[in-house]
Protein backbone atom coordinates (compact mmCIF):
# COMPACT_ATOMS: atom_id res chain seq x y z
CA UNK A 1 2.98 4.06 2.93
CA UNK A 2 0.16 3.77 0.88
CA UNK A 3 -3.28 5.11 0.40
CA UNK A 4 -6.22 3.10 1.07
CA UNK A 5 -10.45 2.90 1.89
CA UNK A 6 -11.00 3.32 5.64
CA UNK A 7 -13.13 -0.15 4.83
CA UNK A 8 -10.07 -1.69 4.02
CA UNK A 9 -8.38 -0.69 6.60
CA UNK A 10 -7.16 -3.67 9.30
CA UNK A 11 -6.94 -3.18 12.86
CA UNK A 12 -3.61 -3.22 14.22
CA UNK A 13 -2.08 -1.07 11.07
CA UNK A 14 0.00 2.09 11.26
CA UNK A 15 -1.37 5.72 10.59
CA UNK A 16 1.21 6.86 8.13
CA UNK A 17 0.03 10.89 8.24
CA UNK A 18 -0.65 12.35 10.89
CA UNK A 19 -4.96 13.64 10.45
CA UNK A 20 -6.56 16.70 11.79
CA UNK A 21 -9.71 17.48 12.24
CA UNK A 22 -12.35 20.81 11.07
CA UNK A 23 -10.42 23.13 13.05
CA UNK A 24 -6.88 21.84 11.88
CA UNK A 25 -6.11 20.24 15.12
CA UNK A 26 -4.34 16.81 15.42
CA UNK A 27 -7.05 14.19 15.66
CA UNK A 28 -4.43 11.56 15.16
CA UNK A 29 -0.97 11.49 15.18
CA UNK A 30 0.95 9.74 12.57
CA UNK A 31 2.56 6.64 13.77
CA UNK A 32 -0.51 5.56 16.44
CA UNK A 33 -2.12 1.82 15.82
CA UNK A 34 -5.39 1.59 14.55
CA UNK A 35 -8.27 0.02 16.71
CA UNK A 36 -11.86 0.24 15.84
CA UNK A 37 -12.36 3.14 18.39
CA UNK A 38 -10.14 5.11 16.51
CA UNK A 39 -11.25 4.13 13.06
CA UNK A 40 -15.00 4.98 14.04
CA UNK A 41 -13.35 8.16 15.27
CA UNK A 42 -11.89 8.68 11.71
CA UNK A 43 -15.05 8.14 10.29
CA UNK A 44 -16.97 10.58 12.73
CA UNK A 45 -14.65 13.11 10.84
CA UNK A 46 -15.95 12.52 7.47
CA UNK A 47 -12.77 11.02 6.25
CA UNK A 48 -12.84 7.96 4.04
CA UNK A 49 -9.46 7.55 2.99
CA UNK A 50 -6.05 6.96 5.17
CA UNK A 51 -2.36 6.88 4.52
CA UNK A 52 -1.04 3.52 6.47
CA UNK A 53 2.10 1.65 6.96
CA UNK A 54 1.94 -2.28 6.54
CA UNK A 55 3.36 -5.03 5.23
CA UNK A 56 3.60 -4.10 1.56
CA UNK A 57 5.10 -1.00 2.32
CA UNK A 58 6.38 1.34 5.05
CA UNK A 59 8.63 3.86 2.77
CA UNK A 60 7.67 7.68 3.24
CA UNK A 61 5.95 9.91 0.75
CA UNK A 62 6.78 13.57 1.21
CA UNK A 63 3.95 16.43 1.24
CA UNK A 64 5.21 19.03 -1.80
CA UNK A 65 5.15 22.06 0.62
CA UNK A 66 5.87 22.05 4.33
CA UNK A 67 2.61 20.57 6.48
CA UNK A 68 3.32 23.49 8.67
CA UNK A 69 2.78 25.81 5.47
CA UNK A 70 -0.75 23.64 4.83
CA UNK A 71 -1.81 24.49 8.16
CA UNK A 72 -1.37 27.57 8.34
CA UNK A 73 -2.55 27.92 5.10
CA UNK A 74 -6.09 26.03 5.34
CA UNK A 75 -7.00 28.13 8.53
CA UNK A 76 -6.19 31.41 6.71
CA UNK A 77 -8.47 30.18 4.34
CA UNK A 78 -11.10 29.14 6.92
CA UNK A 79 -10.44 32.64 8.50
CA UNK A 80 -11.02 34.75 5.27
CA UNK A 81 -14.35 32.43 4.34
CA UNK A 82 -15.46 33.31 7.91
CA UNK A 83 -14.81 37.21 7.98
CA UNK A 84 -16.21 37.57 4.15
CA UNK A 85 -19.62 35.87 5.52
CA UNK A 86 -19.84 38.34 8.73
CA UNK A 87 -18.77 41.21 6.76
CA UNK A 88 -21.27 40.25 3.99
CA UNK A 89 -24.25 39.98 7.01
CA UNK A 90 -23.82 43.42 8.17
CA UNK A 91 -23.96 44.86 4.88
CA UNK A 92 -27.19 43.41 4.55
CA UNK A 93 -28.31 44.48 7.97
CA UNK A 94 -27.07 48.23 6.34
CA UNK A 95 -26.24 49.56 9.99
CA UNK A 96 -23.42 51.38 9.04
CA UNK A 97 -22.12 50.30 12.90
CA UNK A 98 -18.62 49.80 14.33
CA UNK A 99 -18.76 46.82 14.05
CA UNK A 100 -18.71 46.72 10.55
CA UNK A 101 -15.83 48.91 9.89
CA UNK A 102 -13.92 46.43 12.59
CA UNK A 103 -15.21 43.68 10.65
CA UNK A 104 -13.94 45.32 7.23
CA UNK A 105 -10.45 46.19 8.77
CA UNK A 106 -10.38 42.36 10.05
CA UNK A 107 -11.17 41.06 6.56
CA UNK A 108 -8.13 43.59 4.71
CA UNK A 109 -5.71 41.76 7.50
CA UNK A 110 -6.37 38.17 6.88
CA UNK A 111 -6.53 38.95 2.96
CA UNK A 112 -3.01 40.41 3.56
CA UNK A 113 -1.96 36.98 5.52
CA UNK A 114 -3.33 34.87 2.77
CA UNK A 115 -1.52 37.17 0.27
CA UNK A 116 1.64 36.03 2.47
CA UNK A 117 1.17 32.78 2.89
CA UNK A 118 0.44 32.20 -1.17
CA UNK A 119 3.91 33.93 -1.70
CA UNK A 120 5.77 31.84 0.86
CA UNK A 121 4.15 28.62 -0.72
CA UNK A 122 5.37 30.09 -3.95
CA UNK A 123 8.42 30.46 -2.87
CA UNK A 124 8.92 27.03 -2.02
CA UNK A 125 8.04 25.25 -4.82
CA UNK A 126 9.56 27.27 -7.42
CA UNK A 127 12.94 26.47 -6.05
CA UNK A 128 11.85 22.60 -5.58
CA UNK A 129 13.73 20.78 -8.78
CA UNK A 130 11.53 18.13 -10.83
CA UNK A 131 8.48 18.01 -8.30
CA UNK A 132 6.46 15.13 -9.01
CA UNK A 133 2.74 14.60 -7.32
CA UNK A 134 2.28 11.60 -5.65
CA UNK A 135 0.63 12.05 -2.65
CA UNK A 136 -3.50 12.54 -2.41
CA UNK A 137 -4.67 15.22 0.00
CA UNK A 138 -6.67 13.61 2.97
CA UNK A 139 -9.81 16.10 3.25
CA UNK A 140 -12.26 15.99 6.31
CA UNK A 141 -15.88 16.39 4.59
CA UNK A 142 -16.23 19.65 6.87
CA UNK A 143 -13.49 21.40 6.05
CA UNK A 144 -13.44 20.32 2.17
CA UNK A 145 -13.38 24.13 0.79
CA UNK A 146 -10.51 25.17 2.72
CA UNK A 147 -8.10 21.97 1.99
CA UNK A 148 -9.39 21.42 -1.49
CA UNK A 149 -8.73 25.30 -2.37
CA UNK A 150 -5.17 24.49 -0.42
CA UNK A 151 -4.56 21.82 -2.17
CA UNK A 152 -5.87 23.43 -6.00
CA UNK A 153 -3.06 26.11 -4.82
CA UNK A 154 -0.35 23.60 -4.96
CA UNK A 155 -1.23 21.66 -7.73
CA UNK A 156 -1.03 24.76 -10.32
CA UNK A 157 1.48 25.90 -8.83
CA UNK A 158 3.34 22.47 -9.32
CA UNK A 159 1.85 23.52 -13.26
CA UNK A 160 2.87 26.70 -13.46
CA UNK A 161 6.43 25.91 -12.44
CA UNK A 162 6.58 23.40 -15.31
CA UNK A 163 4.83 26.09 -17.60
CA UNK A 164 7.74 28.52 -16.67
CA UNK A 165 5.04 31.16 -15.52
CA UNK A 166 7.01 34.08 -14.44
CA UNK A 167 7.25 34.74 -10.23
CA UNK A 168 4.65 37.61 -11.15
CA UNK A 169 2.05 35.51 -12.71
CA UNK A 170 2.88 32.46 -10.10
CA UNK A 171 1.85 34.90 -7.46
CA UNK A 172 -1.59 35.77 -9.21
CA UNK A 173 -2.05 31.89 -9.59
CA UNK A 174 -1.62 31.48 -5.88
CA UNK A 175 -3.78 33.76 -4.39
CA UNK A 176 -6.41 33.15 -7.40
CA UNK A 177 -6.51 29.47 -6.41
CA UNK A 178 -6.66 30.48 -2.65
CA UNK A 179 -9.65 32.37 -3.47
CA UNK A 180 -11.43 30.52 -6.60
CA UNK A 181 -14.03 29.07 -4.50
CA UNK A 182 -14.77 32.63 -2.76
CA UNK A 183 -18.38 33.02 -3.79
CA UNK A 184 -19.59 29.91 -2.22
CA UNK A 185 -19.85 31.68 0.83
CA UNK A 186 -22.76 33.46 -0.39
CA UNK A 187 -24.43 29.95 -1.38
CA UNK A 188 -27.03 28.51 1.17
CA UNK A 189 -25.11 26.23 3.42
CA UNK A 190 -28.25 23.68 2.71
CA UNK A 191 -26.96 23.45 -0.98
CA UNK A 192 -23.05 23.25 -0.12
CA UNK A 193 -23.45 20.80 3.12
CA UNK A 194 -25.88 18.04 0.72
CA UNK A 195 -25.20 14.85 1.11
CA UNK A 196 -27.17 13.85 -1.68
CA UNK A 197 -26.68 14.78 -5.56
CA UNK A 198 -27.77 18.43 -5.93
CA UNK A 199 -31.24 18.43 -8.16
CA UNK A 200 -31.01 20.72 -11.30
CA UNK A 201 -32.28 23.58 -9.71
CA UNK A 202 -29.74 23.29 -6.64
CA UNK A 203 -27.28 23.10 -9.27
CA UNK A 204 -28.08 25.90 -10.76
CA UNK A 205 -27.48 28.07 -7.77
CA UNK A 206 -24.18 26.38 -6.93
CA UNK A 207 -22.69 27.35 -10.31
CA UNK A 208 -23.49 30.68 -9.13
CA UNK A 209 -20.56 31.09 -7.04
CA UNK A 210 -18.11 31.79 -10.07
CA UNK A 211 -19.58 35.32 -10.85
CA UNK A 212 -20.68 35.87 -7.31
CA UNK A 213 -17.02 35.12 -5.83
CA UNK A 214 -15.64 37.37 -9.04
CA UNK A 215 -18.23 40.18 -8.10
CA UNK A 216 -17.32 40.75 -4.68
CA UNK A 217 -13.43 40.43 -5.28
CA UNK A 218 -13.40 43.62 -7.54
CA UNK A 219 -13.86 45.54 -4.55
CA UNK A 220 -10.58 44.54 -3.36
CA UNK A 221 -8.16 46.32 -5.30
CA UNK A 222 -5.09 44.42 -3.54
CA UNK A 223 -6.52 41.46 -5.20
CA UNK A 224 -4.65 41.25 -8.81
CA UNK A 225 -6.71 41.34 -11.39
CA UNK A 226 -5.74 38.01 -12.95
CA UNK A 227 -6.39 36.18 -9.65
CA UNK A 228 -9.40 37.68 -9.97
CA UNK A 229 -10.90 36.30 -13.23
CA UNK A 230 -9.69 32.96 -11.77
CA UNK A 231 -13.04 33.10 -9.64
CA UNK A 232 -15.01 33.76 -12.55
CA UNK A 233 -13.29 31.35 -14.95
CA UNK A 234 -12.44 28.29 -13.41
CA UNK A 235 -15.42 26.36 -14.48
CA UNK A 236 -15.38 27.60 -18.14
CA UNK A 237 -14.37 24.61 -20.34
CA UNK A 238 -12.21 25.19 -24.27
CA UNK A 239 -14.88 23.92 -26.34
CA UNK A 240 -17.69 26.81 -24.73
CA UNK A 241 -19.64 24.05 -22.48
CA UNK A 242 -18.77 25.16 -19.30
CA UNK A 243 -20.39 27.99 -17.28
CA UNK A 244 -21.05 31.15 -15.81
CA UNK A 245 -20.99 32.20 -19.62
CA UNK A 246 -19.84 29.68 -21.85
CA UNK A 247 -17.08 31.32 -23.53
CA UNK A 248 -13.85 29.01 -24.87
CA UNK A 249 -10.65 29.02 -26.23
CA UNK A 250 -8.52 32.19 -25.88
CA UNK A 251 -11.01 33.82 -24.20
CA UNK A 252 -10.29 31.98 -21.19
CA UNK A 253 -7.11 33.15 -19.19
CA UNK A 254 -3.94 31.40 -19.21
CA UNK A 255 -4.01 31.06 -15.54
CA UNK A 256 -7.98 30.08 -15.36
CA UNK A 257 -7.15 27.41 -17.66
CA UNK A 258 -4.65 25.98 -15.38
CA UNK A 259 -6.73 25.90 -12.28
CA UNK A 260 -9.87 24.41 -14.19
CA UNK A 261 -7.53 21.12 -14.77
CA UNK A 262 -6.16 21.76 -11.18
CA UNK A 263 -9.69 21.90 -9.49
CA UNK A 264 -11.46 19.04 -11.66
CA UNK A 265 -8.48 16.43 -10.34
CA UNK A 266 -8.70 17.49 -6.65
CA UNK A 267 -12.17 17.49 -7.07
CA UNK A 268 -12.23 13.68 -8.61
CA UNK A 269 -9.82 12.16 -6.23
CA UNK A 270 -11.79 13.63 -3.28
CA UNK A 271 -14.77 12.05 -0.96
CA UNK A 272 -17.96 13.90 -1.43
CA UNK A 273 -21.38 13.46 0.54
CA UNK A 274 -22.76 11.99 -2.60
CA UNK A 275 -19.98 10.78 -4.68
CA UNK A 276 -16.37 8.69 -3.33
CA UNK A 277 -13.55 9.92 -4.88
CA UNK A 278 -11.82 8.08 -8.04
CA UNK A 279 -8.31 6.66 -8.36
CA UNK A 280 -5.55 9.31 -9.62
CA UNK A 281 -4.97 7.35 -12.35
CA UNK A 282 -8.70 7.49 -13.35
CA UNK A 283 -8.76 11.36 -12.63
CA UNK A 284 -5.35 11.55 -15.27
CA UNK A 285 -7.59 9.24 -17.92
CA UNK A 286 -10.46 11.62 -17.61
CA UNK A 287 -8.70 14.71 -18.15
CA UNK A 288 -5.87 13.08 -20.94
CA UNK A 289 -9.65 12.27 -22.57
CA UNK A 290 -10.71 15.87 -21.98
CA UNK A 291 -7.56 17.30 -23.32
CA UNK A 292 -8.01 19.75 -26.29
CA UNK A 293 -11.91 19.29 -25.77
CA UNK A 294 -12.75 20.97 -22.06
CA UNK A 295 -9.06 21.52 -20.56
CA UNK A 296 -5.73 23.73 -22.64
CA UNK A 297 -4.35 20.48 -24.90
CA UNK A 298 -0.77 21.43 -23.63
CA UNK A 299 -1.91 22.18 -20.18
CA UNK A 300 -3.51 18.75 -20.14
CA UNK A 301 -0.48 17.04 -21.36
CA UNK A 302 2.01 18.59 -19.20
CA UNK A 303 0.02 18.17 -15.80
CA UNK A 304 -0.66 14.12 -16.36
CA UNK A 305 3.32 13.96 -17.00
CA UNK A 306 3.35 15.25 -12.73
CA UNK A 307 0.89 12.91 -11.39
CA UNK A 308 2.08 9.62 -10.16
CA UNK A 309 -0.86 7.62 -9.69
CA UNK A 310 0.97 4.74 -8.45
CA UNK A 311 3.54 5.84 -5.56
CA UNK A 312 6.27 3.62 -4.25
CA UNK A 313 4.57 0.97 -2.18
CA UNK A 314 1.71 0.45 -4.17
CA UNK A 315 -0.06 -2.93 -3.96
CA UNK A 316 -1.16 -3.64 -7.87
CA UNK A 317 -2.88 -6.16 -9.68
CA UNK A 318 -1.46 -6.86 -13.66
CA UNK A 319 -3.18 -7.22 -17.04
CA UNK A 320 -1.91 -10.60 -16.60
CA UNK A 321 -3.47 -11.56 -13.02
CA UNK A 322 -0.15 -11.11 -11.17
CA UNK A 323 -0.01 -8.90 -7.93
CA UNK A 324 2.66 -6.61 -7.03
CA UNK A 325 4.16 -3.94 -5.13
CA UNK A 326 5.25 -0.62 -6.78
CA UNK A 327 9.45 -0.24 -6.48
CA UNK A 328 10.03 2.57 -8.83
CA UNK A 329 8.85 5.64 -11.10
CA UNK A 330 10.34 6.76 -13.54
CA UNK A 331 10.64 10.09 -14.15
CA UNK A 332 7.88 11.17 -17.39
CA UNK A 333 6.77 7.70 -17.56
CA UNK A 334 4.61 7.23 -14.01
CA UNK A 335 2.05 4.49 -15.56
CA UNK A 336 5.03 2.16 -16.32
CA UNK A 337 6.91 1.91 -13.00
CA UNK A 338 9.43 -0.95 -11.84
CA UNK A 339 7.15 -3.86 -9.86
CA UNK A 340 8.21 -6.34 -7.37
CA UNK A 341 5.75 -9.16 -8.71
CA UNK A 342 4.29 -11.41 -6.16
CA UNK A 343 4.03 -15.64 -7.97
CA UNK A 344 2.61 -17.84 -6.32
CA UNK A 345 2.57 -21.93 -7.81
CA UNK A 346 1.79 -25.03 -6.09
CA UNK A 347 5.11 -25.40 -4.05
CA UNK A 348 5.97 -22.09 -3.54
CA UNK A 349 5.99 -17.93 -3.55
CA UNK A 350 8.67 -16.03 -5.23
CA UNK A 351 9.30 -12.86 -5.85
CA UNK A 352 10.20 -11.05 -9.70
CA UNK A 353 10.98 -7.68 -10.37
CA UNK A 354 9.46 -6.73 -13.06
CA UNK A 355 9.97 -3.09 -15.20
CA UNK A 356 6.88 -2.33 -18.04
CA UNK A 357 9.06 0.20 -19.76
CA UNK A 358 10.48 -3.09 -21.15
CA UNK A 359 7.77 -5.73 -20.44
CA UNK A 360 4.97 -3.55 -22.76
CA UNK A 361 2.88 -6.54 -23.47
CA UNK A 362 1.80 -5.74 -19.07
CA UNK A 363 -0.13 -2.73 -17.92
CA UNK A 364 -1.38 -1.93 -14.67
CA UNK A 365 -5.34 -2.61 -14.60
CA UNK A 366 -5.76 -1.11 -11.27
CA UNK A 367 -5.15 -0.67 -7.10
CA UNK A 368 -5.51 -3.73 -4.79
CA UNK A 369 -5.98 -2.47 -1.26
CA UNK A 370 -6.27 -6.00 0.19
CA UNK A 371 -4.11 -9.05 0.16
CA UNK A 372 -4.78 -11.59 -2.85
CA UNK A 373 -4.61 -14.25 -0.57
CA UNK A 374 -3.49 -15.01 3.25
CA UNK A 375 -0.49 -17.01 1.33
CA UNK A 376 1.49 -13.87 -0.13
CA UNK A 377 0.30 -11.32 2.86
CA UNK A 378 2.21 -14.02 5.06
CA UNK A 379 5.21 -14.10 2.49
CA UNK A 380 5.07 -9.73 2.32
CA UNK A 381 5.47 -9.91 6.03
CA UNK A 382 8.43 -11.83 5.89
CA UNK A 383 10.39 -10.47 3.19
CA UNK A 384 9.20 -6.58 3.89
């Protein structure tokens, strides 16, 4: 199973994860053959990156928290989003009607069942042992709040864990990461649904949604405090360059720190309208870089030791031109994995296992998603 660019995608190869679409319905099951019917298909869902099964690699990489759990999770989310913007509408309209006291009872409930659902996710991976990341969310460009605040949820909690938060405070960082993006549904959807880079002045109103989504959460006192300063927070930075008001260091919250590290990976390794997404391993350079600077030093260093930005099945290419296939991670040391190396010479292909904890003259220098030649994607077929 590995990750790869729809464009690279062949015809004839395996879906590895089963896809859904806006509305969390199954738009392709995992297992089904690809044709170009159901790649354009793919594509018509604003997805631009698939899990597949081929001949470098059909082992299985395991989703942290039940994809049940994500589900439900995302359309709780999608829910919430939904009954905040009606709710918000008929304030404006100031009609003091039924309907808006149904539509305020209808918010309370599915703030309750995301309260739930944060808790049972909670639950789950605080009594996981030694949970490593090494599988990239799949995000359909319409539904990229909902997943990517889904998937923010897991990743600091994965932190937190690791941080030995209390169950209190991993509670607060659930439901604060559930709701960080909040205020974006008082953005104009012209702004949020851009396919092109927002100008400054767009950008400006899009960085609104920190104290906007913090503003409207103090009215709901079942919200914990801490979760939510989260809204407000998440895009302040350690050194005082981030925003809504540029403070830094120990003014930040513990837990706002986390998801700000959190968020800016999900973001990176995600398609946008305007931007593709980066390589994990790029997103782990960017914030090991940013470390000490515009992300909690020992945050930093304690998330990049979770991330495996090469999983099992991994087609690579070496510092010294070689190509190989992933075997191994070990566990704190996920750049330097155990490779099967692919040689080719004049007569023949052969294969050599190869481990850089002890080869340390070889790095990795990046991800090949295609075959190097016909030659070895004829020899992986045989010896898979």
């Amino acid at each position: 199973m590995r990750l790869i660019p729809i464009s690279c995608v062949k015809e004839g190869s395996i879906l590895a994860q089963t896809l859904y679409d806006k509305d969390g319905r199954i738009l392709l099951q995992k297992g089904v053959e690809l044709n170009e019917g159901l790649l354009k298909k793919v594509k018509d869902n604003g997805t631009y990156m698939l899990y597949i099964h081929d001949e470098y690699s059909s082992n299985e990489i395991e989703d942290i928290i039940e994809p049940k759990i994500r589900i439900a999770a995302i359309n709780a989310l999608r829910e919430t989003f939904s009954s905040f913007e009606k709710y918000n509408k008929q304030l404006k309209e100031k009609t003091g009607s039924l309907k808006e006291r149904q539509l305020f009872k209808q918010r309370e409930d599915y703030l309750q069942n995301l309260s739930t659902i944060s808790k049972n996710i909670v639950d789950e991976i605080s009594s996981a042992k030694n949970i490593l990341v090494n599988l990239v969310d799949i995000k359909s460009l319409d539904s990229y709040t909902y997943e990517h605040s889904v998937n923010v949820t897991v990743l600091s909690l994965v932190l937190g864990v690791e941080l030995q938060l209390s169950k209190n405070e991993l509670y607060d960082l659930a439901i604060g990461a559930m709701l960080h993006d909040i205020g974006k549904v008082f953005l104009p959807k012209e702004i949020l649904m851009k396919k092109e880079k927002l100008t400054d002045e767009e950008y400006a109103i899009a960085k609104e949604h920190t104290s906007r989504g913090y503003h409207y959460l103090k009215e709901h006192y079942s919200i914990p405090g801490q979760a939510r300063i989260i809204a407000l927070q998440h895009h302040e930075r350690m050194n005082g360059s981030g925003y809504p008001n540029g403070i830094s260091g120990n003014q930040i919250t513990k837990l706002a720190k986390i998801i700000a590290i959190t968020d800016t990976y999900d973001a990176m390794t995600s398609d946008k309208p305007y931007k593709k997404a980066v390589t994990p391993l790029e997103a782990i350079e960017y914030i090991m870089g940013s470390a000490g600077t515009l992300f909690d030093f020992e945050m930093a260093q304690t998330f990049v030791r979770k991330i495996i930005p090469y999983p099992v099945g991994t087609l690579v290419r070496l510092s010294n031109g070689d190509y190989g296939v992933v075997e191994e991670v070990p566990p704190n040391f996920p750049l330097r994995p155990k490779i099967r190396i692919i040689r080719q010479n004049a007569v023949n292909i052969e294969m050599v296992q190869v481990d850089l904890l002890k080869e340390t003259n070889l790095v990795i220098e990046g991800i090949q998603y295609e075959a190097p030649n016909l030659s070895v994607q004829h020899y992986l077929k045989q010896n898979k």
